[in-house]
C-alpha atoms as a PDB file:
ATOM      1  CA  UNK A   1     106.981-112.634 -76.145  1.00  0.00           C
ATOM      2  CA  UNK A   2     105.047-111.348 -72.844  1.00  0.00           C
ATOM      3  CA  UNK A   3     105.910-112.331 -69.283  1.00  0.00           C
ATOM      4  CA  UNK A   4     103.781-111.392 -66.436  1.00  0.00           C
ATOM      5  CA  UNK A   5     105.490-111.806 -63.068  1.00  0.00           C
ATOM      6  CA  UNK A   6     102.388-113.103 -60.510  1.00  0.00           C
ATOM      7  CA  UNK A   7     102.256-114.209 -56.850  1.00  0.00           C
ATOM      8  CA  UNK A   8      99.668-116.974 -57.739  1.00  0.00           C
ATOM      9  CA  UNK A   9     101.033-119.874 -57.054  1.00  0.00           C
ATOM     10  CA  UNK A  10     101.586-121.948 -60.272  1.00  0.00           C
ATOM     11  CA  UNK A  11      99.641-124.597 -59.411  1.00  0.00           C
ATOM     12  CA  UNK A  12      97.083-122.237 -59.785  1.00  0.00           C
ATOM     13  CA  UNK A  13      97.803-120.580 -62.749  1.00  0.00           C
ATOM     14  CA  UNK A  14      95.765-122.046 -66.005  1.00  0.00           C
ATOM     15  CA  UNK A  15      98.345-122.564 -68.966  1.00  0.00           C
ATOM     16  CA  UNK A  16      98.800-124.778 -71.992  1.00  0.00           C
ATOM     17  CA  UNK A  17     101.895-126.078 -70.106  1.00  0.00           C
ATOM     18  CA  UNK A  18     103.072-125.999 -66.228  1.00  0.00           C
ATOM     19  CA  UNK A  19     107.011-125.859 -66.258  1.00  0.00           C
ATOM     20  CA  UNK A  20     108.064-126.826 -62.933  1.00  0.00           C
ATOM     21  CA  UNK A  21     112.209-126.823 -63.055  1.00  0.00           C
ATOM     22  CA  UNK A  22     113.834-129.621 -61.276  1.00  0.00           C
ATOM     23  CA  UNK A  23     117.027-129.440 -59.741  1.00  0.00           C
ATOM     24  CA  UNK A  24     118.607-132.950 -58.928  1.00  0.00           C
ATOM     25  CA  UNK A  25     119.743-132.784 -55.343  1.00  0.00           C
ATOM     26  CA  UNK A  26     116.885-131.260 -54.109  1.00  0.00           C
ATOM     27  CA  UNK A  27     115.547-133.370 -51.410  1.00  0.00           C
ATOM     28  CA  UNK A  28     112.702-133.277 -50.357  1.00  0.00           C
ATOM     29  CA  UNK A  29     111.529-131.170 -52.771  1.00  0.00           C
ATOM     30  CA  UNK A  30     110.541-127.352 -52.203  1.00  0.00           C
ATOM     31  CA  UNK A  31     109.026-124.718 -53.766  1.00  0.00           C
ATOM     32  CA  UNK A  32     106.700-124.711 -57.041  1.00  0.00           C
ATOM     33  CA  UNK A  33     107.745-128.537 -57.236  1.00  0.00           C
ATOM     34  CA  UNK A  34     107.308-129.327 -54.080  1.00  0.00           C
ATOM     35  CA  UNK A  35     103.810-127.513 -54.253  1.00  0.00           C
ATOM     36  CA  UNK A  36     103.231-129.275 -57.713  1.00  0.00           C
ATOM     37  CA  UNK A  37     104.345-132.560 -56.015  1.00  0.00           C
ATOM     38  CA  UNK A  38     101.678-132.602 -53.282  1.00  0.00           C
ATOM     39  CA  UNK A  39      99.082-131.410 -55.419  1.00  0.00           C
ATOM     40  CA  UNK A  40      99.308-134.022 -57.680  1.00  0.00           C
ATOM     41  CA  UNK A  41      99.512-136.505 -54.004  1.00  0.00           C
ATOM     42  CA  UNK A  42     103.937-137.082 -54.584  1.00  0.00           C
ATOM     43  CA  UNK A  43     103.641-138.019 -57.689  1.00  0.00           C
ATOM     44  CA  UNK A  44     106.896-136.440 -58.613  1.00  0.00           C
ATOM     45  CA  UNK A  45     108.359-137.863 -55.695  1.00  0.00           C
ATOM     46  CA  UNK A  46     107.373-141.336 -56.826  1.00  0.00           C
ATOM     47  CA  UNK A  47     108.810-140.688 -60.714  1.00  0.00           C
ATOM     48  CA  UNK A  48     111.692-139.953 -58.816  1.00  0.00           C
ATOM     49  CA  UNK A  49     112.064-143.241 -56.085  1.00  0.00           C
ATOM     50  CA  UNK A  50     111.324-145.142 -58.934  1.00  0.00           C
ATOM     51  CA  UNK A  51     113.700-143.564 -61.154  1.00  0.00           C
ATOM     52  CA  UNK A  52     112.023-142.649 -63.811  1.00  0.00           C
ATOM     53  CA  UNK A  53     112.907-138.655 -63.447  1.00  0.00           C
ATOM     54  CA  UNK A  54     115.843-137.456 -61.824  1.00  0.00           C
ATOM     55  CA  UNK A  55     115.942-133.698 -62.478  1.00  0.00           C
ATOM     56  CA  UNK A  56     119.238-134.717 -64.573  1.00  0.00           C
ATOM     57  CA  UNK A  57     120.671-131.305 -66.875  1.00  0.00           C
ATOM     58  CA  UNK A  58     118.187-130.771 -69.584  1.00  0.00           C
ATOM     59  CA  UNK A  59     116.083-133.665 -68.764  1.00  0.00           C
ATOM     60  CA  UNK A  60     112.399-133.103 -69.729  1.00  0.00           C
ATOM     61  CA  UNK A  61     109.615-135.547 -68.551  1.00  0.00           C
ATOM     62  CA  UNK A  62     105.442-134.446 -69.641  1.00  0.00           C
ATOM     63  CA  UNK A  63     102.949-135.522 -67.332  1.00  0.00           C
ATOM     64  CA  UNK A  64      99.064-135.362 -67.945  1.00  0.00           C
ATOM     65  CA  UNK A  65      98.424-133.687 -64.491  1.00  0.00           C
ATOM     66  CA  UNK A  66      94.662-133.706 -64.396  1.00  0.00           C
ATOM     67  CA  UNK A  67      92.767-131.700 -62.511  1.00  0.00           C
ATOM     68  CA  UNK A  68      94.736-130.875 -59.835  1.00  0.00           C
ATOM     69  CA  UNK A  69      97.140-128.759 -61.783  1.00  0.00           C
ATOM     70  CA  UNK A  70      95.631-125.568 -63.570  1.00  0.00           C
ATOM     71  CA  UNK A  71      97.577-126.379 -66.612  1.00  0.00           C
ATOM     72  CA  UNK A  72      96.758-128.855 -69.745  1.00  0.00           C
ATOM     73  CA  UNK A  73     100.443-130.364 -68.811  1.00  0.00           C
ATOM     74  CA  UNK A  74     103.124-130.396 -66.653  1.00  0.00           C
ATOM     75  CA  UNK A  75     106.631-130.462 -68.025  1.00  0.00           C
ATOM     76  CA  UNK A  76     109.274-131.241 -65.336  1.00  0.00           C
ATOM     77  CA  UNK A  77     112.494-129.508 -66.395  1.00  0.00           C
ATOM     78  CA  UNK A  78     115.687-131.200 -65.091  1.00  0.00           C
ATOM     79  CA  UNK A  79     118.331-128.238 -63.951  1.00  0.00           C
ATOM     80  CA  UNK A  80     120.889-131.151 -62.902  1.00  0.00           C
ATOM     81  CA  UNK A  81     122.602-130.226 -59.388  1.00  0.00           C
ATOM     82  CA  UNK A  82     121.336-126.806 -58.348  1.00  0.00           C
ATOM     83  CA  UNK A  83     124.760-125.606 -56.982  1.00  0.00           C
ATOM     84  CA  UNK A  84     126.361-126.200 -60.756  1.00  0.00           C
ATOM     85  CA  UNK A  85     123.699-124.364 -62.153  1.00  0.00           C
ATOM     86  CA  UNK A  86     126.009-121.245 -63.545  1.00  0.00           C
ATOM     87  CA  UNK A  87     125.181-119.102 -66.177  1.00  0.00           C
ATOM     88  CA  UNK A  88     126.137-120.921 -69.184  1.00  0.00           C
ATOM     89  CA  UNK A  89     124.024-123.984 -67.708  1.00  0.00           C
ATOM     90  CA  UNK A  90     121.047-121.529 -67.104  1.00  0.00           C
ATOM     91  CA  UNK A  91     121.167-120.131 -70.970  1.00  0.00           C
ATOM     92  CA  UNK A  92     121.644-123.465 -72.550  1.00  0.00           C
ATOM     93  CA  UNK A  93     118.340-124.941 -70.224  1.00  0.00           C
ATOM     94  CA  UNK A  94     116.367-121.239 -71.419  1.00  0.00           C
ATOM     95  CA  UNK A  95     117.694-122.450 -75.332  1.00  0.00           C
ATOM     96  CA  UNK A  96     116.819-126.260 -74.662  1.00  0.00           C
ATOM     97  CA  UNK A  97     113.421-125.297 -73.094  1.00  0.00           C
ATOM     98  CA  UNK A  98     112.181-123.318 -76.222  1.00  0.00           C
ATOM     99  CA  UNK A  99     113.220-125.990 -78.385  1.00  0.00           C
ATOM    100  CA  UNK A 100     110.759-127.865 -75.836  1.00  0.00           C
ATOM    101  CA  UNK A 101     108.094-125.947 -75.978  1.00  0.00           C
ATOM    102  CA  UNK A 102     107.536-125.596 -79.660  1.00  0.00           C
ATOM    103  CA  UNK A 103     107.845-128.714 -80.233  1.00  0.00           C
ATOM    104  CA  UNK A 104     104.516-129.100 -77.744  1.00  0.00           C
ATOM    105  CA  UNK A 105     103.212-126.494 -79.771  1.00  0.00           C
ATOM    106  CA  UNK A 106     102.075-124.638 -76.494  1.00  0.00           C
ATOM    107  CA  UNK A 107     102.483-120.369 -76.367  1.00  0.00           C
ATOM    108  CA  UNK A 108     100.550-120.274 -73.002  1.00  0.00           C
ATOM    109  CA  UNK A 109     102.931-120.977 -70.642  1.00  0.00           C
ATOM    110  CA  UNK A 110     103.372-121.110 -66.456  1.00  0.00           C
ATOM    111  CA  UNK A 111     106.608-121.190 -64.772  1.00  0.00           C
ATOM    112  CA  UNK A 112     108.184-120.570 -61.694  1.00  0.00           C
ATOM    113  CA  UNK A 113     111.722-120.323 -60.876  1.00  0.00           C
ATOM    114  CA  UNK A 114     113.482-123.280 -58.343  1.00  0.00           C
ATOM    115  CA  UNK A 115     113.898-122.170 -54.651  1.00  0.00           C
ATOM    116  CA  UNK A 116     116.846-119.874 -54.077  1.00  0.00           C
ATOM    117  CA  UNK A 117     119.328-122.576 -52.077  1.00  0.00           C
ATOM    118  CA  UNK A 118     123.207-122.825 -53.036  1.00  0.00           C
ATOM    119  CA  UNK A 119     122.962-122.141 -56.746  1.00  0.00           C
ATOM    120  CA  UNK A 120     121.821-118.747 -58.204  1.00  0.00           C
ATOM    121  CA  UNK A 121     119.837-116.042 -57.014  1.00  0.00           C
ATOM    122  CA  UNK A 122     116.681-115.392 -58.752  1.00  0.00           C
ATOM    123  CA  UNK A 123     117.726-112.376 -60.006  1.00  0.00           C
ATOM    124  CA  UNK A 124     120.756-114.579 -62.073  1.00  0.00           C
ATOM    125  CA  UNK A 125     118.064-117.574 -62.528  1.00  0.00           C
ATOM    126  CA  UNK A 126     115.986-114.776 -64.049  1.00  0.00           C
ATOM    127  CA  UNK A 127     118.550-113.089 -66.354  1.00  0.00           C
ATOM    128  CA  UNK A 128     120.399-115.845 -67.862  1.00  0.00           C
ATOM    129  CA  UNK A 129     117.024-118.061 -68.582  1.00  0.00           C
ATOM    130  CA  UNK A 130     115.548-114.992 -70.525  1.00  0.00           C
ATOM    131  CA  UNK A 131     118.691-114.915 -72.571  1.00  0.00           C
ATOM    132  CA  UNK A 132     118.369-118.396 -73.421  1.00  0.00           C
ATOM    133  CA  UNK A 133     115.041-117.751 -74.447  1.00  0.00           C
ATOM    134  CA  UNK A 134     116.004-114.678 -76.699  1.00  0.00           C
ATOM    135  CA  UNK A 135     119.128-116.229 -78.130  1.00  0.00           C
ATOM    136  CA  UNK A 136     117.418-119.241 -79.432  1.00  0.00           C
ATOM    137  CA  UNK A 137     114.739-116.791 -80.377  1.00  0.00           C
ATOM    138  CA  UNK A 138     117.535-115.441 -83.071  1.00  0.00           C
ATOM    139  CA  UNK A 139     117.023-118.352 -84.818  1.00  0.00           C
ATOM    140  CA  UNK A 140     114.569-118.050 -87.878  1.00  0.00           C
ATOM    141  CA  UNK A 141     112.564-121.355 -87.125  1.00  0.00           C
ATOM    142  CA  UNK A 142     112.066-119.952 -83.657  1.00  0.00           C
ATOM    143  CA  UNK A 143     111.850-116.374 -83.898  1.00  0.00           C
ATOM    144  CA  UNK A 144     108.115-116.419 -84.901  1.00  0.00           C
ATOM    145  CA  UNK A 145     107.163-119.101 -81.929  1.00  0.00           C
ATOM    146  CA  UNK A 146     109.156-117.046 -79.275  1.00  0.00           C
ATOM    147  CA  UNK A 147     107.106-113.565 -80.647  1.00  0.00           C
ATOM    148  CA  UNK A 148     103.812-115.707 -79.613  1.00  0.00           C
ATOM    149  CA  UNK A 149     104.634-117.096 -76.450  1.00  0.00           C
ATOM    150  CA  UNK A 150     102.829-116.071 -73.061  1.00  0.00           C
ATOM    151  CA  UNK A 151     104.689-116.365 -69.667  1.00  0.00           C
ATOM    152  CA  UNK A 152     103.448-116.303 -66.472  1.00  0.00           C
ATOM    153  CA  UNK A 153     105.825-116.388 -64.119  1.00  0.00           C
ATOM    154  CA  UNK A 154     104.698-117.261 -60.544  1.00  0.00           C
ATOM    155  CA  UNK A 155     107.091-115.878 -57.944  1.00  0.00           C
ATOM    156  CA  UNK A 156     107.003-114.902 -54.103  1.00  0.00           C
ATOM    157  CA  UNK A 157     106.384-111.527 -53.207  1.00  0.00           C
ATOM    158  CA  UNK A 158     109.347-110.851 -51.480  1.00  0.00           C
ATOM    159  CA  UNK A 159     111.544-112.407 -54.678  1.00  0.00           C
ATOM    160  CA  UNK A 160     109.278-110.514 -57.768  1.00  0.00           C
ATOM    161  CA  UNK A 161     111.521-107.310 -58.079  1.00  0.00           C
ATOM    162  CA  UNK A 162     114.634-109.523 -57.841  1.00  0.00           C
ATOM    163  CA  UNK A 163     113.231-111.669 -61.070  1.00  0.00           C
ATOM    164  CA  UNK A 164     112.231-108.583 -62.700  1.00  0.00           C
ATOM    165  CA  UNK A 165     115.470-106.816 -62.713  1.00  0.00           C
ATOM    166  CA  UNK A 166     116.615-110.228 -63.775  1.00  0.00           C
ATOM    167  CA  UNK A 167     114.733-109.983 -66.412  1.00  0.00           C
ATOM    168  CA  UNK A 168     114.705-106.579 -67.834  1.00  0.00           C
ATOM    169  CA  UNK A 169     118.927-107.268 -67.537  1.00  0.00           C
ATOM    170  CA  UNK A 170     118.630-109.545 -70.600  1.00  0.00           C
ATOM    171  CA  UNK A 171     115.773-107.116 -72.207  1.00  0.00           C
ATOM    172  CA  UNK A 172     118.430-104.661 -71.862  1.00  0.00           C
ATOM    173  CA  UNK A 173     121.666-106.949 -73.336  1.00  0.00           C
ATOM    174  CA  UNK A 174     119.599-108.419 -75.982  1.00  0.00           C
ATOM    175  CA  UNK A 175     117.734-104.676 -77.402  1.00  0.00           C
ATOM    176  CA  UNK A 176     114.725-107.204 -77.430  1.00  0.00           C
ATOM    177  CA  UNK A 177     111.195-105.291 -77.216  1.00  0.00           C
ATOM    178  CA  UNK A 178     108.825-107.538 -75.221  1.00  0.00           C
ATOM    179  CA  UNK A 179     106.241-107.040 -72.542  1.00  0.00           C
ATOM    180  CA  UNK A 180     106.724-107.380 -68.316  1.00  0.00           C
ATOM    181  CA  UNK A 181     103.758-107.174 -66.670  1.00  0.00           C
ATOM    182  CA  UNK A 182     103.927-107.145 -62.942  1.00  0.00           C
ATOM    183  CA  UNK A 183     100.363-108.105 -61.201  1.00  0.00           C
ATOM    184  CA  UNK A 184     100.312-107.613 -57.238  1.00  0.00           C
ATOM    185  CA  UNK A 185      97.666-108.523 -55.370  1.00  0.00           C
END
């Protein structure tokens, strides 16, 4: 596994697979979604007023999000309510969301973490989704995907040391070697 922490927005950022997390009392939306939601002219916002995604715990909708989104697909993440998000909800979306992924069969991956409101702090967010990731990773028929995957993890500038301590927290707990890149512009 490799994660590179980058202040490109993730609309921006060309991947196999856009992961945009969802929380489901976030409205209007904000942040990467809410960036990924006018770039693609509220089309999230529509899925949503017509029901369709919620942003429910766990819930995972793909979208084909054509040129307007730098990656092949968009997967929008549900979190469920963003103040309930706690750290056993955090590691059990990071386990879900590998399970995800390799079943899209995509190791080029973008992601950014939700807006900071009333649930974690990115540093948390950071730490406890990582160790989903590497706990799932324990498993044999996911050790071998979770050595190939590629992160890029947009974040704000002012936020990036927060998600890398996050990050190198569960490094640390786990005695996991993997790559953090940090590019500033």
């Amino acid at each position: 596994m490799k994660i590179v922490l980058t202040v490109t927005p993730i609309e921006k950022i060309p991947s196999q697979c856009t992961i945009c997390f969802l929380p489901e009392d976030m409205r209007p939306l904000k942040g990467a979604v809410g960036r990924v939601d006018w770039a693609l002219n509220g089309l999230v916002s529509r899925l949503i007023g017509t029901g369709k995604v919620s942003g429910r715990f766990l819930e995972s909708v793909l979208i084909r999000p054509g040129r307007y989104i730098a990656g092949e697909k968009l997967l929008l993440f549900g979190i469920g309510p963003y103040e309930a998000c706690d750290a056993e909800r955090v590691v059990q979306a990071g386990k879900r969301l590998i399970h995800v992924l390799g079943g899209l069969h995509v190791t080029d991956i973008s992601l950014a973490p939700p807006t900071p409101g009333k649930g974690p702090a990115p540093v948390d967010f950071a730490e406890f989704l990582t160790k989903g990731f590497l706990a799932e990773g324990e498993n044999k028929g996911m050790r071998n995907f979770l050595e190939e995957v590629n992160f890029a993890v947009s974040c704000v500038a002012e936020k990036i040391d927060e998600i890398l301590l996050g990050i190198q927290k569960a490094k640390v707990d786990y005695k996991r070697h993997f790559s953090v890149i940090v590019l500033e512009e």
